[in-house]
C-alpha atoms as a PDB file:
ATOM      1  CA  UNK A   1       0.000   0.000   0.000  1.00  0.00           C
ATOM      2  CA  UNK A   2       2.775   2.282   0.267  1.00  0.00           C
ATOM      3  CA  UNK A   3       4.121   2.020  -2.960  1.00  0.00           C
ATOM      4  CA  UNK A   4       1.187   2.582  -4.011  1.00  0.00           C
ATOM      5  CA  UNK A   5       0.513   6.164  -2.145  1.00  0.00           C
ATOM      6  CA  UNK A   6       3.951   7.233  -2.599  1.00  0.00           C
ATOM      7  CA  UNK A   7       3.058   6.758  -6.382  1.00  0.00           C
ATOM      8  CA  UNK A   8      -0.287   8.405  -6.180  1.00  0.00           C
ATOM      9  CA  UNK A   9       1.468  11.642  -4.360  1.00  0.00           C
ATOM     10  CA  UNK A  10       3.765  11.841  -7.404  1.00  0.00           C
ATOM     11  CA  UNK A  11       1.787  12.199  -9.668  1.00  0.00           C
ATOM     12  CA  UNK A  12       0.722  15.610  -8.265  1.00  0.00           C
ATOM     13  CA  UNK A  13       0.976  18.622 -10.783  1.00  0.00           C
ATOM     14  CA  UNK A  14       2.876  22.183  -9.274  1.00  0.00           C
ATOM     15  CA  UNK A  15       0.084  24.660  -9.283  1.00  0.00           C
ATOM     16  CA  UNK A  16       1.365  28.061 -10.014  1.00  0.00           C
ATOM     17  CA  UNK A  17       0.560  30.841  -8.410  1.00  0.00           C
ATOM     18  CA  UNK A  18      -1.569  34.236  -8.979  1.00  0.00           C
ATOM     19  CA  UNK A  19       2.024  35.805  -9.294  1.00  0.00           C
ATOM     20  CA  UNK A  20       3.724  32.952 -11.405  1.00  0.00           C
ATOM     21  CA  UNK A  21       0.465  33.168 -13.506  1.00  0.00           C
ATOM     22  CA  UNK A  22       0.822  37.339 -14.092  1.00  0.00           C
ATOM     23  CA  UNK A  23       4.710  36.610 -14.819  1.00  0.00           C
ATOM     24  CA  UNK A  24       3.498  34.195 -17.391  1.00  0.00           C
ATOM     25  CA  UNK A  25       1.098  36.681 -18.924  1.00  0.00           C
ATOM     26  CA  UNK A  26       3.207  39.561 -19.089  1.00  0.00           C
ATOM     27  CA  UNK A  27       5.882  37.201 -20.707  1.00  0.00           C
ATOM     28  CA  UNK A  28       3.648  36.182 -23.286  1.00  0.00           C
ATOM     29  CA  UNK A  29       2.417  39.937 -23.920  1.00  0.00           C
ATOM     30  CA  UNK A  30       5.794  40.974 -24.220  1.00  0.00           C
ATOM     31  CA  UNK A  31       6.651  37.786 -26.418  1.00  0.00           C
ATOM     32  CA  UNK A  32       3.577  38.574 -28.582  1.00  0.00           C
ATOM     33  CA  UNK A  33       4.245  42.792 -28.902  1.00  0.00           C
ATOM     34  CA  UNK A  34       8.003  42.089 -29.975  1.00  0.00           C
ATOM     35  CA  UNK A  35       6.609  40.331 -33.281  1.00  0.00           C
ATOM     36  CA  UNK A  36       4.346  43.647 -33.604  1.00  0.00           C
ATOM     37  CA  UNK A  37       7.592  45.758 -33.147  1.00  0.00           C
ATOM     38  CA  UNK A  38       9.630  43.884 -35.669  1.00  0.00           C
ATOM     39  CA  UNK A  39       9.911  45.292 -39.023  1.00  0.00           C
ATOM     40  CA  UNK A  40      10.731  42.193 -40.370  1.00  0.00           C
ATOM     41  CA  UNK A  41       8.021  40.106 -39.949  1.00  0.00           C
ATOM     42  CA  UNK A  42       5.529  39.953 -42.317  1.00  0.00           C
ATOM     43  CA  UNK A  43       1.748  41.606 -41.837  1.00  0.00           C
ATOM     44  CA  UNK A  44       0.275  38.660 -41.391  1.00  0.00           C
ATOM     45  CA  UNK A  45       2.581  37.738 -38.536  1.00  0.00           C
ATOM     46  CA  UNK A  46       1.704  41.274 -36.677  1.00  0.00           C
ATOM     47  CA  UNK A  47      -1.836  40.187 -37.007  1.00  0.00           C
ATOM     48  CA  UNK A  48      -1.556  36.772 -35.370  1.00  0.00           C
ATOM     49  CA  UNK A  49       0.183  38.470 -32.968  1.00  0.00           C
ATOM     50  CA  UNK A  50      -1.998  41.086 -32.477  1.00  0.00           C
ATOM     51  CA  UNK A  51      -4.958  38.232 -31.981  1.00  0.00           C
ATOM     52  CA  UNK A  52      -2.555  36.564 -29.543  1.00  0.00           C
ATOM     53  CA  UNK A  53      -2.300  39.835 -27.255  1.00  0.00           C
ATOM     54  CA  UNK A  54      -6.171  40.282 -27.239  1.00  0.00           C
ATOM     55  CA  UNK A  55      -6.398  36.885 -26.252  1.00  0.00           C
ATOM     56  CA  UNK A  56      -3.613  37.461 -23.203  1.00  0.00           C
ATOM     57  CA  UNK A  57      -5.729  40.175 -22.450  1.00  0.00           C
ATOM     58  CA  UNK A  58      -9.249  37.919 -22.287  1.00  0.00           C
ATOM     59  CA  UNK A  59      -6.901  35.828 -20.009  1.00  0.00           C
ATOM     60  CA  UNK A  60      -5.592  38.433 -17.784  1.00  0.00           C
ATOM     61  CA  UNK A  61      -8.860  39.583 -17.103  1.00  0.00           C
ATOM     62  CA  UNK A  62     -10.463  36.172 -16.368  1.00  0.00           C
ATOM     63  CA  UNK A  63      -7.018  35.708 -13.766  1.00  0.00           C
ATOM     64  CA  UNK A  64      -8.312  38.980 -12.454  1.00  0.00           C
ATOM     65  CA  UNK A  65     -12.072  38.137 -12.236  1.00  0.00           C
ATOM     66  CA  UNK A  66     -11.835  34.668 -11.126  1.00  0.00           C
ATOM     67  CA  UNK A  67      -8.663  34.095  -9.412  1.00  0.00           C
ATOM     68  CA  UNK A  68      -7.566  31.173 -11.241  1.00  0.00           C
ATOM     69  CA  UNK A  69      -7.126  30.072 -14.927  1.00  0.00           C
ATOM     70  CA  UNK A  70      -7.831  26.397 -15.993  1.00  0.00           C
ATOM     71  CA  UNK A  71      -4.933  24.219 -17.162  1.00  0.00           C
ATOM     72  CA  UNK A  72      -5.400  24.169 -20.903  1.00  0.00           C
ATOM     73  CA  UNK A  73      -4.835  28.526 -20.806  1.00  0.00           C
ATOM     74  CA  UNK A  74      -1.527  27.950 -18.669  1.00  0.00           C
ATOM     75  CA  UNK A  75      -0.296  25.276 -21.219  1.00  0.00           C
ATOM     76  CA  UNK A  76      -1.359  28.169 -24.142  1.00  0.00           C
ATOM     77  CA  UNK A  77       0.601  30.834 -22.416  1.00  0.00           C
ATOM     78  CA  UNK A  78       3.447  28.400 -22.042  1.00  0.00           C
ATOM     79  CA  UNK A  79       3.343  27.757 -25.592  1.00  0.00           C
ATOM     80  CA  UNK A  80       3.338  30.938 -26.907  1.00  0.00           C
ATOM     81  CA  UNK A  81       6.200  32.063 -24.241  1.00  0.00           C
ATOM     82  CA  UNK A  82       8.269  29.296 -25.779  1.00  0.00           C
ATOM     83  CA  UNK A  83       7.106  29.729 -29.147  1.00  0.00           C
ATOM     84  CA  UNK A  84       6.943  33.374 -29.939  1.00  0.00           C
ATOM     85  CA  UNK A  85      10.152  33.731 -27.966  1.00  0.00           C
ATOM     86  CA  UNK A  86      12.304  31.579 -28.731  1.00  0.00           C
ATOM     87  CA  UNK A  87      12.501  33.521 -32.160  1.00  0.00           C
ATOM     88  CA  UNK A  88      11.107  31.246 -34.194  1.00  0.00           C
ATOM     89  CA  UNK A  89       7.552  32.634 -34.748  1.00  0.00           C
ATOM     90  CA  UNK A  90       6.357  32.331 -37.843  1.00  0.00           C
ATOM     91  CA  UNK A  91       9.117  29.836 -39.259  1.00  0.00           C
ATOM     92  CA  UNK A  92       7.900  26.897 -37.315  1.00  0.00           C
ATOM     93  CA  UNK A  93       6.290  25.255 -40.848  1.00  0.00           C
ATOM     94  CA  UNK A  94       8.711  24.800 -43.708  1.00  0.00           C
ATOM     95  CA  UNK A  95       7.885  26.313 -46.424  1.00  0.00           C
ATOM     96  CA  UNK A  96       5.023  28.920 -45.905  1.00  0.00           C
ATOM     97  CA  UNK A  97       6.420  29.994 -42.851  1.00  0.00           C
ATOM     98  CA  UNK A  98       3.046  29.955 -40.778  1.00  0.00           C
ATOM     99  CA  UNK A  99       2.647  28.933 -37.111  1.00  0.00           C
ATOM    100  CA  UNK A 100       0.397  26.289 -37.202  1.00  0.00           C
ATOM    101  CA  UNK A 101      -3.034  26.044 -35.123  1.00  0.00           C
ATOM    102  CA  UNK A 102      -1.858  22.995 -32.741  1.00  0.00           C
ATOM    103  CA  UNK A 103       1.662  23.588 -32.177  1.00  0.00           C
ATOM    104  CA  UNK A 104       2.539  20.545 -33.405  1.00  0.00           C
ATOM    105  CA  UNK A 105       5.709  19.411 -35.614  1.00  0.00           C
END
């Protein structure tokens, strides 16, 4: 039985809290408003990025409203921290250079 509880307890996800959560917004803003900056991206990019602050925004005021974000919205922020920062945005598809919907490879 105790294998089997010290299993159970690890499997317990790190919640983050209100702070790490307005860190994690403000990164992604800033991630999102550097690709708006940039002279070299393309307009299309600016707009995605655009919609990408506007949602940040929807999300900043739901942290502020309800005190708590569900899982799937931290794992978006976290993607588009890592994505859009990393320097990459817009070049994650060969060829047509667009980010795709699902973030996958």
């Amino acid at each position: 039985m105790k294998v089997f509880t010290d299993f159970l307890s690890s499997l317990n996800e790190k919640g983050l809290s209100n702070t790490e959560l307005e860190d994690l917004i403000t990164r992604a803003r800033r991630a999102a408003e550097g690709v708006v900056d940039d002279d070299e991206k393309s307009t299309e990019e600016k707009n995605r990025a655009s919609e990408i602050i506007d949602w940040v925004d929807d999300v900043e005021k739901t942290l502020s409203d309800d005190g708590k974000l569900h899982p799937n919205t931290v794992n978006g922020l976290m993607r588009i921290v890592t994505g859009v920062g990393s320097g990459r945005y817009g070049r994650t598809q060969k060829g047509d250079g667009k980010v795709p919907k699902d973030y996958s490879r």
